[in-house]
Protein backbone atom coordinates (compact mmCIF):
# COMPACT_ATOMS: atom_id res chain seq x y z
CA UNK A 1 -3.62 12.72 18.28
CA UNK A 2 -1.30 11.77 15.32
CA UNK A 3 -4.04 12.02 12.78
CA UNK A 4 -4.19 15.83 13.21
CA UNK A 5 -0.56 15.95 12.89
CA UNK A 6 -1.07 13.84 9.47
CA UNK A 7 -3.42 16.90 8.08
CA UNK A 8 -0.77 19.64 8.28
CA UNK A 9 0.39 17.72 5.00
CA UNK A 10 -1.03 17.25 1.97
CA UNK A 11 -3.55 13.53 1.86
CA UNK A 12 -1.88 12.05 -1.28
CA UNK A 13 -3.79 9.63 -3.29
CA UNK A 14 -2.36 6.18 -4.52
CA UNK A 15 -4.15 3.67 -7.02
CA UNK A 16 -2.83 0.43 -6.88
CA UNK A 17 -2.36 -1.81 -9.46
CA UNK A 18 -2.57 -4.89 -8.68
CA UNK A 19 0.11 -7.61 -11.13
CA UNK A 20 -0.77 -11.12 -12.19
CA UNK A 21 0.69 -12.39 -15.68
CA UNK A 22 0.78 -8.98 -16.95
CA UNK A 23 -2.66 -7.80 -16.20
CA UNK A 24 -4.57 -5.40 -14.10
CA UNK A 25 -6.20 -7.95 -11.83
CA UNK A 26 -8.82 -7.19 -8.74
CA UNK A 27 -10.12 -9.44 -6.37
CA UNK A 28 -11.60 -9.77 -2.96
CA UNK A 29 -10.15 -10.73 -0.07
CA UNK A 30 -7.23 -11.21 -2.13
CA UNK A 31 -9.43 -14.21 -4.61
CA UNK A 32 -12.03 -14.07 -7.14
CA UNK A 33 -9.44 -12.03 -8.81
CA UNK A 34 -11.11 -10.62 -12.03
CA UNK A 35 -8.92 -8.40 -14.96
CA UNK A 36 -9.20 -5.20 -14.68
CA UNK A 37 -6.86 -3.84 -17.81
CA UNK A 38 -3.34 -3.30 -19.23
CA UNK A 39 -0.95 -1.40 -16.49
CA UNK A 40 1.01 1.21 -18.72
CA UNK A 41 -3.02 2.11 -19.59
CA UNK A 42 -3.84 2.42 -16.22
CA UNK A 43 -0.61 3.94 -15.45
CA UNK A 44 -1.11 6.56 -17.87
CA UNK A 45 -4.54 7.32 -16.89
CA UNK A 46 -4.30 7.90 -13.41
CA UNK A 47 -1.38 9.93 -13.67
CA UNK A 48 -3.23 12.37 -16.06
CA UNK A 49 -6.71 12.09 -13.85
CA UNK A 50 -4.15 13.55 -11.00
CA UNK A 51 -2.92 10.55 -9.16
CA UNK A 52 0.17 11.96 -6.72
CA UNK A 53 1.69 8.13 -6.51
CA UNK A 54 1.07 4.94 -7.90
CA UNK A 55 1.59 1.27 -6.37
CA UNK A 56 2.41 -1.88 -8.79
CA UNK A 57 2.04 -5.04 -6.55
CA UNK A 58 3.34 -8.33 -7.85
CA UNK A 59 0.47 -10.38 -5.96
CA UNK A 60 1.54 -13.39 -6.94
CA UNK A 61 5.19 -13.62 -6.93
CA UNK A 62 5.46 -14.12 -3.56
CA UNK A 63 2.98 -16.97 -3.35
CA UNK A 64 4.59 -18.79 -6.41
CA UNK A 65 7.99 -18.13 -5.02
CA UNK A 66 9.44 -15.75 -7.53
CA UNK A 67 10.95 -12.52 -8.52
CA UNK A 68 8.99 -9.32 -9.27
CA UNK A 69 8.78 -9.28 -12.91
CA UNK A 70 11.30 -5.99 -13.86
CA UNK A 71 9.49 -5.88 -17.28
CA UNK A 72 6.43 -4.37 -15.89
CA UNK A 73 8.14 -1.68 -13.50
CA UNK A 74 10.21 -1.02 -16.48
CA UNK A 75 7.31 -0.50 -18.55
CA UNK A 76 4.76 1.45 -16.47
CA UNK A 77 7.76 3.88 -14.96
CA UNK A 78 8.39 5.00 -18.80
CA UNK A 79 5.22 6.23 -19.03
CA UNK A 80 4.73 8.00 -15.89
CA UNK A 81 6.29 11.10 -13.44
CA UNK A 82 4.87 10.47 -10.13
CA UNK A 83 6.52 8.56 -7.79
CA UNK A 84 5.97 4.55 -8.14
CA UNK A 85 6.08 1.96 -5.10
CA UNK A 86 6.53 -1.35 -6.62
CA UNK A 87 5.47 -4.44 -4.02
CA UNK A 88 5.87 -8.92 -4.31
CA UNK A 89 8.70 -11.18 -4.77
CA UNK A 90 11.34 -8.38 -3.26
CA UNK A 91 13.77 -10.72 -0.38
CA UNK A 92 17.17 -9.25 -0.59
CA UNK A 93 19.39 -6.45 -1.61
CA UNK A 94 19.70 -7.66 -4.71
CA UNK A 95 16.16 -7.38 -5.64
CA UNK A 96 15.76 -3.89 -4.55
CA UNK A 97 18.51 -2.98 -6.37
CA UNK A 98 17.00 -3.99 -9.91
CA UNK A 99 13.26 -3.12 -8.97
CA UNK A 100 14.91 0.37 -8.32
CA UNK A 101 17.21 0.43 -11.30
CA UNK A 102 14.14 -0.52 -13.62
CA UNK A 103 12.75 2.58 -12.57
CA UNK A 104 10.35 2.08 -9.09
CA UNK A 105 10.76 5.29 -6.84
CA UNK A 106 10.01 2.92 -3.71
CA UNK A 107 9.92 -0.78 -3.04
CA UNK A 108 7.35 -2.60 -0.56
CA UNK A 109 8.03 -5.75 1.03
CA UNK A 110 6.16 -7.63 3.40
CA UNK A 111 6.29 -11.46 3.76
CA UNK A 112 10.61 -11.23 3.41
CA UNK A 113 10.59 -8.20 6.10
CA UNK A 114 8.77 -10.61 8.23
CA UNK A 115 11.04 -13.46 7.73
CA UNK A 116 14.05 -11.40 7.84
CA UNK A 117 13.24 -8.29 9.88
CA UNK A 118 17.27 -7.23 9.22
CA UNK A 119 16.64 -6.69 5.70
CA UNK A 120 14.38 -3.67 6.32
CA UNK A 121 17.29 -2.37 7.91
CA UNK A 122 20.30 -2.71 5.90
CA UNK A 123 17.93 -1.93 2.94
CA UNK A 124 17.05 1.81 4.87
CA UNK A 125 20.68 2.07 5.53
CA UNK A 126 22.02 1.18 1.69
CA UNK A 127 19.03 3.07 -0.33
CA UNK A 128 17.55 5.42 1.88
CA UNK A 129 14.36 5.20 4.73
CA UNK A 130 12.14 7.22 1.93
CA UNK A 131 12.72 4.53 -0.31
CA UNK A 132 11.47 1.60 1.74
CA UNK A 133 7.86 0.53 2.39
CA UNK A 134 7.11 -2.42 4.43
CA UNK A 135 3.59 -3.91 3.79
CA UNK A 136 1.51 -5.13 7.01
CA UNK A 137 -1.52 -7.65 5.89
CA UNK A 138 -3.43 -8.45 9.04
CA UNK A 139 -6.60 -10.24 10.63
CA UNK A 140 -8.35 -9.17 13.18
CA UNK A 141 -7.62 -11.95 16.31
CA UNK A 142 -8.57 -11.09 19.58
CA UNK A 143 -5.71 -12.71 21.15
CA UNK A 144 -3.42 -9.91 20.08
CA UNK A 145 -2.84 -7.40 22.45
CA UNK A 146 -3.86 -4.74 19.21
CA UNK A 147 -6.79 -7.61 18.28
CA UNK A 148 -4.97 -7.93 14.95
CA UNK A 149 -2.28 -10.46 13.96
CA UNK A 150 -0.15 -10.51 11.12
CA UNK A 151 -0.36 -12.64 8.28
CA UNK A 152 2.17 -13.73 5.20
CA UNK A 153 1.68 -14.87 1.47
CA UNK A 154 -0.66 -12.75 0.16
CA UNK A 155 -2.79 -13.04 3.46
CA UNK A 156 -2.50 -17.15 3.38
CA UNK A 157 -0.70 -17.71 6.90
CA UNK A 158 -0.98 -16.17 9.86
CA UNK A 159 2.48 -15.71 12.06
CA UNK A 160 1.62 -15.74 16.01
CA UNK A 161 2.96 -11.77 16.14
CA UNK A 162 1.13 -8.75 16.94
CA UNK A 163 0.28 -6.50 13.51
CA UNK A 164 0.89 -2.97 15.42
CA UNK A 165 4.06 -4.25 17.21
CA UNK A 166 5.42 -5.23 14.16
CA UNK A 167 4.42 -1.55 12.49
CA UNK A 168 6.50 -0.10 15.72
CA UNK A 169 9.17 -2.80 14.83
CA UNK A 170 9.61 -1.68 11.21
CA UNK A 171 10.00 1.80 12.05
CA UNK A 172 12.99 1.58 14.60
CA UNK A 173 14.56 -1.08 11.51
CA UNK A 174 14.35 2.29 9.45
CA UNK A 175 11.14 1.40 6.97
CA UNK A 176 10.02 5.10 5.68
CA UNK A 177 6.12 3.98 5.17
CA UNK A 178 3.87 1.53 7.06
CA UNK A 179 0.79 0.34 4.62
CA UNK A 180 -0.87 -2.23 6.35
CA UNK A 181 -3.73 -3.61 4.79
CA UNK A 182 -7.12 -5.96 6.74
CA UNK A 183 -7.50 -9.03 5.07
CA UNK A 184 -11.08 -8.39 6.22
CA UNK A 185 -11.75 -5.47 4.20
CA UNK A 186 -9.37 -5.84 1.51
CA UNK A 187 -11.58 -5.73 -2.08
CA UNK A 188 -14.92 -5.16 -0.08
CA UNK A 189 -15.99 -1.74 -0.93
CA UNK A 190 -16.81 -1.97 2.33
CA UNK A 191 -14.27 0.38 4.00
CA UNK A 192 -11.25 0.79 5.59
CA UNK A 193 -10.50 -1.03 8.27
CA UNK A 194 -10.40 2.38 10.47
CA UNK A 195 -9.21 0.41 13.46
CA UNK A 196 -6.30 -1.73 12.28
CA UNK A 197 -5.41 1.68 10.48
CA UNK A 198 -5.61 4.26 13.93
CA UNK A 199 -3.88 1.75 15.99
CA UNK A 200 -1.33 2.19 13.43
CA UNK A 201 -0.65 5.41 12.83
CA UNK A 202 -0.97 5.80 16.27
CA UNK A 203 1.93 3.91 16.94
CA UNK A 204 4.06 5.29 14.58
CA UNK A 205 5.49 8.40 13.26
CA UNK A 206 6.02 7.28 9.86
CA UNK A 207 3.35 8.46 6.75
CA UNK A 208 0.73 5.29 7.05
CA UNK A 209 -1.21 4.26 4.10
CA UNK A 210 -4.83 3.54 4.03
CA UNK A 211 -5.51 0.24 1.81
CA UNK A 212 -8.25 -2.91 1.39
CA UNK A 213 -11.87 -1.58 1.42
CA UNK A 214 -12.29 1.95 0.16
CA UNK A 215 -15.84 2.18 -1.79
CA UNK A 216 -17.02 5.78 -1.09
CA UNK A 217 -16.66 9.22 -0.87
CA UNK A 218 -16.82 9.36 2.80
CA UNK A 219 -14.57 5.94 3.39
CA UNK A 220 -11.09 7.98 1.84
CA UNK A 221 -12.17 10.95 4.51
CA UNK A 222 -12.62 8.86 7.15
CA UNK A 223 -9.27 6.80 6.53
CA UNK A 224 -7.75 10.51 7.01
CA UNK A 225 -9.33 11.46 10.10
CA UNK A 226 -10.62 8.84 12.08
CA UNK A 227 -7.96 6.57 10.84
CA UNK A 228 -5.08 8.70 10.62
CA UNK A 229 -3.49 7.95 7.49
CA UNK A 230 -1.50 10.41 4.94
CA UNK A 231 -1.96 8.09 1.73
CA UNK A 232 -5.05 6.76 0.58
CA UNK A 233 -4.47 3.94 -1.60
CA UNK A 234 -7.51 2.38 -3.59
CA UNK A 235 -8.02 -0.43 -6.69
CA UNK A 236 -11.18 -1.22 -7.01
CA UNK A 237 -12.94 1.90 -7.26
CA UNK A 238 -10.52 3.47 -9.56
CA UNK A 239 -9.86 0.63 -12.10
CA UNK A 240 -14.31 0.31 -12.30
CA UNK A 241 -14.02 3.54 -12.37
CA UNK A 242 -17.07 4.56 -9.72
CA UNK A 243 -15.03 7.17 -8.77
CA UNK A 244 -12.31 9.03 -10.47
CA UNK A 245 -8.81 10.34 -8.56
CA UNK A 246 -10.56 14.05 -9.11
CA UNK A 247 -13.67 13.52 -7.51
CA UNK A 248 -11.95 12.09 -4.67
CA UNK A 249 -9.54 14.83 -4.15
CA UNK A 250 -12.53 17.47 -4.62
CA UNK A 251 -14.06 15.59 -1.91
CA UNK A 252 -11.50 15.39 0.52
CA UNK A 253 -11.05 19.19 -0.25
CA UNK A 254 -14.50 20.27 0.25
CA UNK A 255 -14.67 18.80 3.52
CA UNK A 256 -11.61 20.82 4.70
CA UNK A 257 -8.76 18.22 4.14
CA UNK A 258 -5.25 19.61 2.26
CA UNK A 259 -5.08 18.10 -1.35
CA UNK A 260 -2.67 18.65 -4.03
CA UNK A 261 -5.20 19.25 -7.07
């Protein structure tokens, strides 16, 4: 099974902050969105609590049909060395270019991959595979072959297309990360969707990203080896801080899983 292949590497560890008008914001199920602080402050903080990558999405650039706002990548890259995957508002070339330029590592798109499956492509081909993430939000919908279909806008519309055929999809356009996120879970504490995330990384051979639900110990470990992923991304227990990126990593370390402390 892929997910023992995923443990001969390091299980990285990726808090996500979450953009709207220049705030920290959390929600669930992607509303009830609530501040949760200033980003170069979270940036900073995670970073020195041992954070190996961070994620900056734009949540509602997409929906209000704008640009990612290069301000904030330009400010929380200054003030950070890990990697940074910056996600909303990113439709062409173009827009890579700058989110790249004001200092992202990696770019995510979802809702313009979707629309323009192409782009994924010629974006893998002009920057690099390693530099291009393509973001899968999906609902669970038993008429899918997988039972989960995939949804645009911040989660808003469902598209008629099958969520794990479009993760195989993205890989043979060249995408270098699949994180696909449940709707379901997403803000819930609840857990990861293990399911949507093993059919996944089942079908592909790309790192996948665990994200939407973590809100234990045991849900990050279980994302790793019942669900298969490489990258455990979490928000809302970070920025309430129930659990710190440490703890987690001792956790996961503990119980046998290869962490870079």
């Amino acid at each position: 099974m892929k997910g023992r292949r995923d443990q001969l590497n390091p299980i990285k560890i990726m808090p996500c902050l979450d953009m709207k008008e220049g705030r920290v914001v959390k929600g669930i199920h992607f509303v009830d969105i609530k501040d949760a602080g200033d980003p170069v402050e979270n940036a900073t903080f995670y970073e020195k609590d041992g954070a190996d990558e961070l994620a900056m999405l734009d949540i509602a650039a997409t929906v209000e049909n704008r640009k990612t706002r290069l301000e904030w990548v330009k400010n929380v890259s200054s003030v950070i060395r890990i990697p940074l995957t910056v996600g909303g508002g990113i439709s062409t070339l173009e827009d890579i270019e700058l989110v790249l330029k004001a200092g992202a590592d990696k770019i995510s798109m979802n809702s313009a991959a979707v629309k323009n499956p192409d782009l994924v492509k010629q974006a893998s081909e002009q920057f690099g595979k390693e530099k291009i993430t393509v973001a899968i939000d999906a609902r669970r919908n038993r008429s899918m072959p997988s039972g989960f279909e995939l949804v645009v806008s911040g989660g808003t519309k469902p598209v008629g297309k099958d969520a794990v055929a479009w993760a195989k999809q993205c890989q043979e356009l060249g995408a270098g990360v699949i994180l696909p996120t449940s709707m379901d879970g997403d803000g819930t504490q609840t857990g990861y969707d293990l399911k949507l995330t093993r059919a996944i990384s089942d079908a592909v051979d790309l790192p996948v990203v665990a994200s939407g639900g973590a809100g234990t110990l045991e849900h990050f470990y279980d994302a790793v080896v019942q669900g298969g992923a490489q990258i455990l991304l979490a928000a809302s227990v970070f920025h309430y801080r129930i659990f710190s990126v440490k703890q987690v990593k001792e956790y996961l370390r503990l119980k046998g899983l290869r962490v870079i402390l």
